[in-house]
Protein backbone atom coordinates (compact mmCIF):
# COMPACT_ATOMS: atom_id res chain seq x y z
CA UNK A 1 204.28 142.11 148.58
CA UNK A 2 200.83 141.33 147.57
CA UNK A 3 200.85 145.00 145.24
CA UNK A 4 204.29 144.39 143.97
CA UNK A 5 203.07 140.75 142.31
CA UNK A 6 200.48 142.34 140.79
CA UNK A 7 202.00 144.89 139.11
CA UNK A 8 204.92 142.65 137.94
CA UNK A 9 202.87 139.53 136.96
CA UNK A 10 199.73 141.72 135.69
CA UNK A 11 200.67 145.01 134.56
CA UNK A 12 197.98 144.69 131.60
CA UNK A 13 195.79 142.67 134.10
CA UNK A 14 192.68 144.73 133.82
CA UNK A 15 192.59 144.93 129.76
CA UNK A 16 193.84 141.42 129.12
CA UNK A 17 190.67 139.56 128.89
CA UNK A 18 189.03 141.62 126.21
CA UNK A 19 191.40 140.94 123.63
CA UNK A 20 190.47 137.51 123.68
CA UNK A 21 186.81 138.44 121.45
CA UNK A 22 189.28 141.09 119.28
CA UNK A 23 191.70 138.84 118.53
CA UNK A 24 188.68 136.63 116.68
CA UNK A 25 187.19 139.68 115.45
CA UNK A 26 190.96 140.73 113.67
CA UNK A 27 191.44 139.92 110.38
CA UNK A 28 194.50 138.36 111.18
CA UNK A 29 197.67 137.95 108.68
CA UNK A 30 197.90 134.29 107.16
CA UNK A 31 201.29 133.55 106.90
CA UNK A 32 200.69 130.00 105.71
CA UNK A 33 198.34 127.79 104.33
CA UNK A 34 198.68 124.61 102.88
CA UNK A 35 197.51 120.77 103.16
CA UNK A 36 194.87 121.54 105.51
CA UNK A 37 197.76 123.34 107.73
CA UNK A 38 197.96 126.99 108.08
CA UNK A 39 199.46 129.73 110.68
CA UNK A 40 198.38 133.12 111.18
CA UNK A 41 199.38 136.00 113.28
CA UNK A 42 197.31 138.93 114.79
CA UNK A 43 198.14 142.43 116.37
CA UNK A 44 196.85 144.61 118.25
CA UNK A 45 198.74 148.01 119.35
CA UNK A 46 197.67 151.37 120.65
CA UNK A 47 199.12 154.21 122.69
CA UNK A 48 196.44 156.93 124.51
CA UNK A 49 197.24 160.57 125.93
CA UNK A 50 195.76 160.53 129.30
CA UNK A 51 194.62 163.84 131.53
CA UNK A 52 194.34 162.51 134.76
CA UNK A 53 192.13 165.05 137.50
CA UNK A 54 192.04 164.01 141.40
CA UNK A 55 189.86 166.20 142.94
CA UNK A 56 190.73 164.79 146.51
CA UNK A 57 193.78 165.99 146.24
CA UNK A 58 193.88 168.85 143.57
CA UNK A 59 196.31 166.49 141.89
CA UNK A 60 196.41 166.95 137.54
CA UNK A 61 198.52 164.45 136.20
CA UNK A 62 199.30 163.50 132.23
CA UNK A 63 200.63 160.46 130.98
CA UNK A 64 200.90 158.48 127.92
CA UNK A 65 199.85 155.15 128.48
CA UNK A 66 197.75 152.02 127.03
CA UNK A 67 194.17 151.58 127.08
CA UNK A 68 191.69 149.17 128.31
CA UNK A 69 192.83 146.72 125.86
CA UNK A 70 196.64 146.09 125.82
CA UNK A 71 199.38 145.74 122.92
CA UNK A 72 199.45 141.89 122.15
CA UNK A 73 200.67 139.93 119.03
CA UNK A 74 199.03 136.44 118.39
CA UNK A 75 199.67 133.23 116.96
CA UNK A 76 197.21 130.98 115.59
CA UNK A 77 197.85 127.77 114.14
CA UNK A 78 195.03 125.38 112.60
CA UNK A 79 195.26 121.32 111.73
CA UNK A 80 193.05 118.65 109.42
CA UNK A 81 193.53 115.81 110.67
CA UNK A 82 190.43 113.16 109.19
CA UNK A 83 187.56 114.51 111.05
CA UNK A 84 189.05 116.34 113.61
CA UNK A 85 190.76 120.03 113.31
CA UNK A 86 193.79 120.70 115.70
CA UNK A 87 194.04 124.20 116.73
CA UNK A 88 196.22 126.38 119.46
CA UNK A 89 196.90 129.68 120.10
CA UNK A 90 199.63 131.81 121.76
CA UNK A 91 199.21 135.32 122.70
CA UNK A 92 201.66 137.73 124.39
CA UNK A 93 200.64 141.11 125.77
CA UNK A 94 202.82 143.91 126.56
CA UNK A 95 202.83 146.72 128.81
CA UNK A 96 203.74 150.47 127.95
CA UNK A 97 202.69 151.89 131.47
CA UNK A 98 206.18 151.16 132.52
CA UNK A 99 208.11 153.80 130.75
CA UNK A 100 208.37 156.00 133.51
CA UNK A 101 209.37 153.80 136.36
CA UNK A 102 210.98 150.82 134.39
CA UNK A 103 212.64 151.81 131.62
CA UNK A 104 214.26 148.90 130.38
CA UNK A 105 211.73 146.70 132.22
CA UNK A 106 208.66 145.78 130.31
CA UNK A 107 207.04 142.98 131.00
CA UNK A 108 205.31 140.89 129.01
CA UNK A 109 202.62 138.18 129.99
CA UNK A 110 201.05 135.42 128.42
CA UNK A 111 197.10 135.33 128.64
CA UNK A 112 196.47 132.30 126.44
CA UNK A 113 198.58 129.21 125.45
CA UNK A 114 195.85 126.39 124.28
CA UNK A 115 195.13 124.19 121.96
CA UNK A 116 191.75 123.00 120.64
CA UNK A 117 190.27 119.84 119.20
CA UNK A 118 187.27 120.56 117.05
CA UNK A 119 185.07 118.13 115.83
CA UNK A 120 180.92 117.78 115.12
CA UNK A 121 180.68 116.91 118.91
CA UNK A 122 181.70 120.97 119.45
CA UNK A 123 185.38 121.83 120.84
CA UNK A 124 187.36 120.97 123.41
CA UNK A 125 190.50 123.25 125.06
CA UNK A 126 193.22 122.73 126.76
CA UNK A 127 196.09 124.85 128.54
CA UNK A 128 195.72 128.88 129.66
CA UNK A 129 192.68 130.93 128.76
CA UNK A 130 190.42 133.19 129.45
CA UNK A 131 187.70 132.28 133.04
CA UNK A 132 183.91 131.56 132.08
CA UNK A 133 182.90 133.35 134.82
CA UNK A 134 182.15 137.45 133.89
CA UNK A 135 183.37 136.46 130.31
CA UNK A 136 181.21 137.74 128.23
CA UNK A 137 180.57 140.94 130.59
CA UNK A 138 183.77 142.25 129.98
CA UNK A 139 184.27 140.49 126.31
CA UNK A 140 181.37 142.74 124.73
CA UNK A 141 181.87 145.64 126.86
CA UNK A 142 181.18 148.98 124.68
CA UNK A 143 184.40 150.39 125.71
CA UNK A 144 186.19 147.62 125.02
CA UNK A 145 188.80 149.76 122.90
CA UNK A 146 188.40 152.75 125.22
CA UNK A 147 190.49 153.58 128.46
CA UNK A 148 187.53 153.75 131.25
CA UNK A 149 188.21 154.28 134.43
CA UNK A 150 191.52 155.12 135.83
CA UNK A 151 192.77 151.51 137.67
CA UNK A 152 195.17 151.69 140.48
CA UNK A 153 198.01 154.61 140.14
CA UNK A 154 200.31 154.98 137.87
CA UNK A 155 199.19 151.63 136.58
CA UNK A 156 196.80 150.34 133.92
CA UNK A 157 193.25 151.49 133.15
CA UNK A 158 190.49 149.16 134.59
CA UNK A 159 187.68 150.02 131.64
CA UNK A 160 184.74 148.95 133.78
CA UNK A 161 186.57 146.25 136.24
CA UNK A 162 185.46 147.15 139.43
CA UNK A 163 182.99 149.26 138.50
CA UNK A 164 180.23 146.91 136.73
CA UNK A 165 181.89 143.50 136.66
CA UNK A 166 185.01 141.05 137.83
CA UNK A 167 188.17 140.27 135.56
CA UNK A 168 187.55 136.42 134.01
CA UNK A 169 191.43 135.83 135.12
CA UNK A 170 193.70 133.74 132.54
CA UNK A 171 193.98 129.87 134.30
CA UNK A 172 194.80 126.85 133.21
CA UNK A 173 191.87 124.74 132.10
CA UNK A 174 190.21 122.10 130.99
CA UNK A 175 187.17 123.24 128.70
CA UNK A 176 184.51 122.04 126.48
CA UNK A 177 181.93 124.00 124.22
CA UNK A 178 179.08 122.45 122.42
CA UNK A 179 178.26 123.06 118.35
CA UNK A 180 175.61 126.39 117.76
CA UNK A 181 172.42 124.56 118.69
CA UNK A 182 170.13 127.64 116.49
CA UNK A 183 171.81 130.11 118.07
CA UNK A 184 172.74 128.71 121.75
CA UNK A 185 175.86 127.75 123.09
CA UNK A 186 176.93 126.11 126.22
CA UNK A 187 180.75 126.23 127.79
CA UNK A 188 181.82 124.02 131.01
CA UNK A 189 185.15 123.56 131.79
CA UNK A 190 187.31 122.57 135.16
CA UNK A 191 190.26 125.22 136.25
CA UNK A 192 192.96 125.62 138.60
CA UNK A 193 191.67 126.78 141.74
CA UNK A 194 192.15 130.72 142.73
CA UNK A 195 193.48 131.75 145.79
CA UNK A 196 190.37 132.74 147.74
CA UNK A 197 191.44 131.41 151.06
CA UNK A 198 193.21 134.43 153.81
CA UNK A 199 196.07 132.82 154.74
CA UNK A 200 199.99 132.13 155.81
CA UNK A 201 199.86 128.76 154.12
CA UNK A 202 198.92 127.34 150.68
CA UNK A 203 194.96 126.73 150.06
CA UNK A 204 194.39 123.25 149.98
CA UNK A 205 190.89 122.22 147.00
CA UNK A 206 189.88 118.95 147.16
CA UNK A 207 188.20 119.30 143.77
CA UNK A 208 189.13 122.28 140.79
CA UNK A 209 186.98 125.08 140.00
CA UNK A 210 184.03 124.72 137.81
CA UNK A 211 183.14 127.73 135.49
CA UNK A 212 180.56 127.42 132.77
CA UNK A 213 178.49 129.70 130.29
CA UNK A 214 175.37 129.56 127.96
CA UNK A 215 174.85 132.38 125.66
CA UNK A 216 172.49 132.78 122.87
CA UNK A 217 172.08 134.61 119.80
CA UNK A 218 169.34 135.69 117.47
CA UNK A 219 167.99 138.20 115.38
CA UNK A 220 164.15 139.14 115.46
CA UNK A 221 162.61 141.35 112.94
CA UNK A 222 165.83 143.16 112.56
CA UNK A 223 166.90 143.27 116.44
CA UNK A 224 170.13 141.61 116.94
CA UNK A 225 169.70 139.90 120.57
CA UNK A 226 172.34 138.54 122.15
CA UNK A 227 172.37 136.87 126.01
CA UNK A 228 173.97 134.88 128.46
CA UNK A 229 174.62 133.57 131.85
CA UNK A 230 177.94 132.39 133.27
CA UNK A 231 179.24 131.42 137.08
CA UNK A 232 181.51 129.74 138.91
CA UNK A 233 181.64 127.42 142.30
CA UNK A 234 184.93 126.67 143.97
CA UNK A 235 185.73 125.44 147.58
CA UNK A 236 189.09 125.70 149.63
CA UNK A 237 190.27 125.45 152.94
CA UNK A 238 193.27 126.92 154.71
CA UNK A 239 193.56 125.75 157.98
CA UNK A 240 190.29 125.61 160.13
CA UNK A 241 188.98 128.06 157.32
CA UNK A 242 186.74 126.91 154.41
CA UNK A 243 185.68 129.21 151.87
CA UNK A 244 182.90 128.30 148.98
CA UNK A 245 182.97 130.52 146.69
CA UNK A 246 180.43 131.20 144.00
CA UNK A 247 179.78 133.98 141.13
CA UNK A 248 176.51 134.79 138.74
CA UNK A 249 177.21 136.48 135.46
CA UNK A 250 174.73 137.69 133.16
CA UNK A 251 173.29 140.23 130.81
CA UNK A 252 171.60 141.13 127.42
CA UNK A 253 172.40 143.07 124.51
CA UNK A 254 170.12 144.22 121.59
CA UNK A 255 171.28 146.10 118.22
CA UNK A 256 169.07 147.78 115.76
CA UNK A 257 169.47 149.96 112.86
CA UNK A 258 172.70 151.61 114.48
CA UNK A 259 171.18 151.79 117.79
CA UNK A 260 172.68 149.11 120.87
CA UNK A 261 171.42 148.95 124.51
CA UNK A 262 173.21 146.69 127.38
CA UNK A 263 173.00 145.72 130.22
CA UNK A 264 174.68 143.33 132.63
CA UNK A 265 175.60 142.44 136.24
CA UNK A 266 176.79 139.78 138.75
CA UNK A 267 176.72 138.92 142.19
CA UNK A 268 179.55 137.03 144.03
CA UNK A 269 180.69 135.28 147.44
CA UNK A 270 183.93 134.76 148.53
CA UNK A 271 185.52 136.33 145.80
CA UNK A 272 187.62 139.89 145.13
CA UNK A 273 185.22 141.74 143.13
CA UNK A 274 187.92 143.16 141.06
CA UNK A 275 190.46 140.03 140.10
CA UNK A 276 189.43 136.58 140.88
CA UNK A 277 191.77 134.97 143.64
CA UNK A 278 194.29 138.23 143.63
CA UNK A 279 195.11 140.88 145.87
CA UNK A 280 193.72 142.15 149.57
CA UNK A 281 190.36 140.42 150.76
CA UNK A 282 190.09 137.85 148.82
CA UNK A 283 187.03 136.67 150.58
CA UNK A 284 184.66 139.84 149.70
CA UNK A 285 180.66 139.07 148.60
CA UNK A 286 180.14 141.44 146.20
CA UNK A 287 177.22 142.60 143.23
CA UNK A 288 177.27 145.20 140.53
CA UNK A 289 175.72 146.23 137.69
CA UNK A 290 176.65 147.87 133.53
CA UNK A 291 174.30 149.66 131.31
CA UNK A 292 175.29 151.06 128.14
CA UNK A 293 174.08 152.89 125.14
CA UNK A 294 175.92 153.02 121.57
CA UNK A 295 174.62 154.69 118.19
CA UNK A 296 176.52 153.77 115.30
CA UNK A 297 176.83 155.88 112.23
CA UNK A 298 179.08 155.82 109.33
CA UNK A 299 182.55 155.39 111.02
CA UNK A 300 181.76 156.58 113.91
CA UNK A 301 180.16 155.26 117.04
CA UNK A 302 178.94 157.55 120.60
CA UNK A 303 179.13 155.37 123.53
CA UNK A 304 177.17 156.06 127.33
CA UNK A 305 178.24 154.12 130.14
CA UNK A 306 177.33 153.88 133.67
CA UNK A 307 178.74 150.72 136.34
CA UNK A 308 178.50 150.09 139.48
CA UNK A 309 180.03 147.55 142.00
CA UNK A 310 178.94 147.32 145.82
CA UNK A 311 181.59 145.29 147.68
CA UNK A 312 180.80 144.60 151.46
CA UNK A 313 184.15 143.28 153.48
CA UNK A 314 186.03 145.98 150.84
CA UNK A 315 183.44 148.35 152.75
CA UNK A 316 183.32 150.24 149.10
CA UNK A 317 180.73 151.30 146.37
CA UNK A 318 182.51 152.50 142.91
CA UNK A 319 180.91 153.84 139.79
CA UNK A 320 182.16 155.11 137.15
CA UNK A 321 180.17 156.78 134.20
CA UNK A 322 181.96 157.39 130.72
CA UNK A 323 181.18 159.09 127.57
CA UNK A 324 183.27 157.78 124.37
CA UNK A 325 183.71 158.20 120.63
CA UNK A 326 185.37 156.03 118.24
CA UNK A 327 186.26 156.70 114.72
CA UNK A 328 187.36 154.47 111.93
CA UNK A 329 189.57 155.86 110.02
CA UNK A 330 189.61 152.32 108.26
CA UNK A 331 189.46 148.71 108.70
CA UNK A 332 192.86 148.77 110.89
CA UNK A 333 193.20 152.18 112.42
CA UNK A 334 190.58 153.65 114.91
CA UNK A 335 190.51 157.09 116.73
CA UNK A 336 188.96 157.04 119.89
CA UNK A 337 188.27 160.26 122.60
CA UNK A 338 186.83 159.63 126.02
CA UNK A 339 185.35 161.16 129.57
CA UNK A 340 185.27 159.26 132.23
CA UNK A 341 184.22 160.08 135.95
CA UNK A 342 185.03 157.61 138.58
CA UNK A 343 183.78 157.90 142.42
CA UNK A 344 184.03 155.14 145.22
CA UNK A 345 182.54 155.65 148.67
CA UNK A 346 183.05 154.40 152.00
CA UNK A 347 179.99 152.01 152.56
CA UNK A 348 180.12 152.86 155.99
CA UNK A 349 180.46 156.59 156.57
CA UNK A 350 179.64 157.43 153.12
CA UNK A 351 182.73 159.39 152.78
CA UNK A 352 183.99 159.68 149.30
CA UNK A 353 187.73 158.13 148.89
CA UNK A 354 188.48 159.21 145.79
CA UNK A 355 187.27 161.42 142.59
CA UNK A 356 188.98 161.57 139.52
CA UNK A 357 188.01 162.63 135.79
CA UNK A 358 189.72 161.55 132.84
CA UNK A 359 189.84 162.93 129.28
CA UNK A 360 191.85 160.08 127.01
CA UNK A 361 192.55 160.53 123.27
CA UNK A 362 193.57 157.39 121.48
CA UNK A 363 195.30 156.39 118.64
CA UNK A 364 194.58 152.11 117.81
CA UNK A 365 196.44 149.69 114.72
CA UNK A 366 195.46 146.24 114.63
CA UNK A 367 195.76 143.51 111.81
């Protein structure tokens, strides 16, 4: 039962949370603008020929199928009201994966449904969005518009989920970010607690789920540096069981002259180490790892990429290592071709579990 949710609730699970940073980074279509009021719509759509090798079982399979990042259209609407500026956004995101087994069946979920109140004090949010916790791991990922590793079967890519950092899973919040203090930022915000309890019967949190982040940007002698630092702390009990759990999320990221080198990690307790509060062993301690390489020139951009995760109650160590390059074409279509070579291992015996490479040529339109 626990797969079958998944699937149908979160069929573009795994890409969701990076299209949160694109959506910003879109030039988006204003539709309206008037009297301090305007309304705008972004898109994002893409479509990727997949070659799928499992050498466990001498298995070749091909598929059409989304990338990391999903299809999703947004709306964005924008208020002056004295010295305040009312804001929301709605975003949907679609699946494609389904065209095999679903035909008429696609599902669509909705990753963000806010609005904001912005004002010299900074901003505050309210409704669905994006976790704190691992955000900026995953948001400035170098593969964010690649496919990365292969995800669960016949389902959607997991880009470097589970192999180098946790998914920052969409929940209802309460969230407030501070002005750019010279470059540094600070988020805090309470959420709806995950589900990190084993049980037969609803968890029971005497308090929400606190998620924060401080990132900071700046740009010495040419080198565009960016860092951060993010967690999480929530407690639960189920029955005579308590669980606290907890999550560190950090990393840097420098740019120069074309050139960009990454790296970031995280360590967790009491939490999946693939989707916050979802799925089998919730309960897992987990750490892991991303470094990256990028050289940018012209339209195109070479990406190297190498993740690890080390879960202990999961009993598993992934990595997955992936080679991309992405072409503009222009401003609003992108080629992209990828490798990508994903392993996990039985902590225990050592025993690899499974093996697959995967070649992935993509074709990307956004507005």
């Amino acid at each position: 039962m626990k797969n079958n949710n998944f699937r149908k609730s979160g069929l573009a699970i795994a890409m969701a949370a990076a299209m949160a940073a694109s959506a910003g980074a879109n030039a988006a279509v204003e539709l309206y603008n008037q009297d301090g009021t305007s309304f705008s719509v972004d898109g994002y759509f893409n479509a990727f020929y997949v070659n799928r090798d499992d050498k466990l079982n001498d298995v070749r399979d091909s598929r059409i199928k989304m990338g990391f990042l999903p299809n999703t259209i947004g709306f964005n609407f924008s208020k002056e009201m004295g010295d305040l500026t009312l804001g929301g956004r709605s975003s949907f995101w679609t699946t494609i994966n389904d065209s095999l087994d679903s035909p008429t069946d696609t599902a669509i979920d909705v990753r963000q449904f806010y609005a904001t109140v912005d004002g010299d004090f900074g901003q505050v949010l309210i409704g669905k969005d994006f976790g704190l916790y691992a955000r900026s791991n995953i948001f400035l990922d170098e593969i964010l518009m690649g496919f990365g590793s292969p995800g669960l079967a016949g389902g959607v890519s997991f880009g470097n989920i589970r192999a180098g950092y946790p998914y920052p899973t969409p929940s209802a919040q309460i969230t407030y970010r501070s002005p750019d203090m010279s470059g540094l930022k600070v988020a805090v915000g309470v959420l709806d607690p995950a589900d990190t309890v084993t049980g037969t019967t609803a968890d029971e949190n005497a308090a929400p789920r606190f998620e924060s982040e401080v990132t900071y940007n700046a740009n010495l002698n040419d080198v565009a540096l960016t860092g951060w630092v993010n967690g999480r702390y929530q407690s639960a009990e189920n029955g005579t069981t308590t669980v606290d759990s907890t999550g560190l999320g950090y990393g840097v990221k420098a740019t120069v002259a074309g050139f960009t080198l990454a790296a970031s990690g995280f360590t967790s307790k009491g939490d999946n180490p693939v989707l916050i509060g979802n799925g089998a062993v919730p309960e897992d301690d987990a750490d892991g790892f991303l470094v990256q390489g990028a050289y940018a020139f012209g339209a195109n951009r070479v990406v190297l990429s190498y993740g690890e995760t080390d879960a202990e109650i999961l009993d598993l160590e992934t990595e997955s290592t992936t080679i991309g390059f992405f072409h503009d074409v222009n401003s609003n279509f992108k080629l992209v071709a990828e490798y990508n070579m994903y392993e996990d291992n039985n902590r225990s015996t050592g025993a690899t579990t499974t093996e697959a490479d995967t070649i992935a040529l993509g074709a990307i339109v956004m507005f």
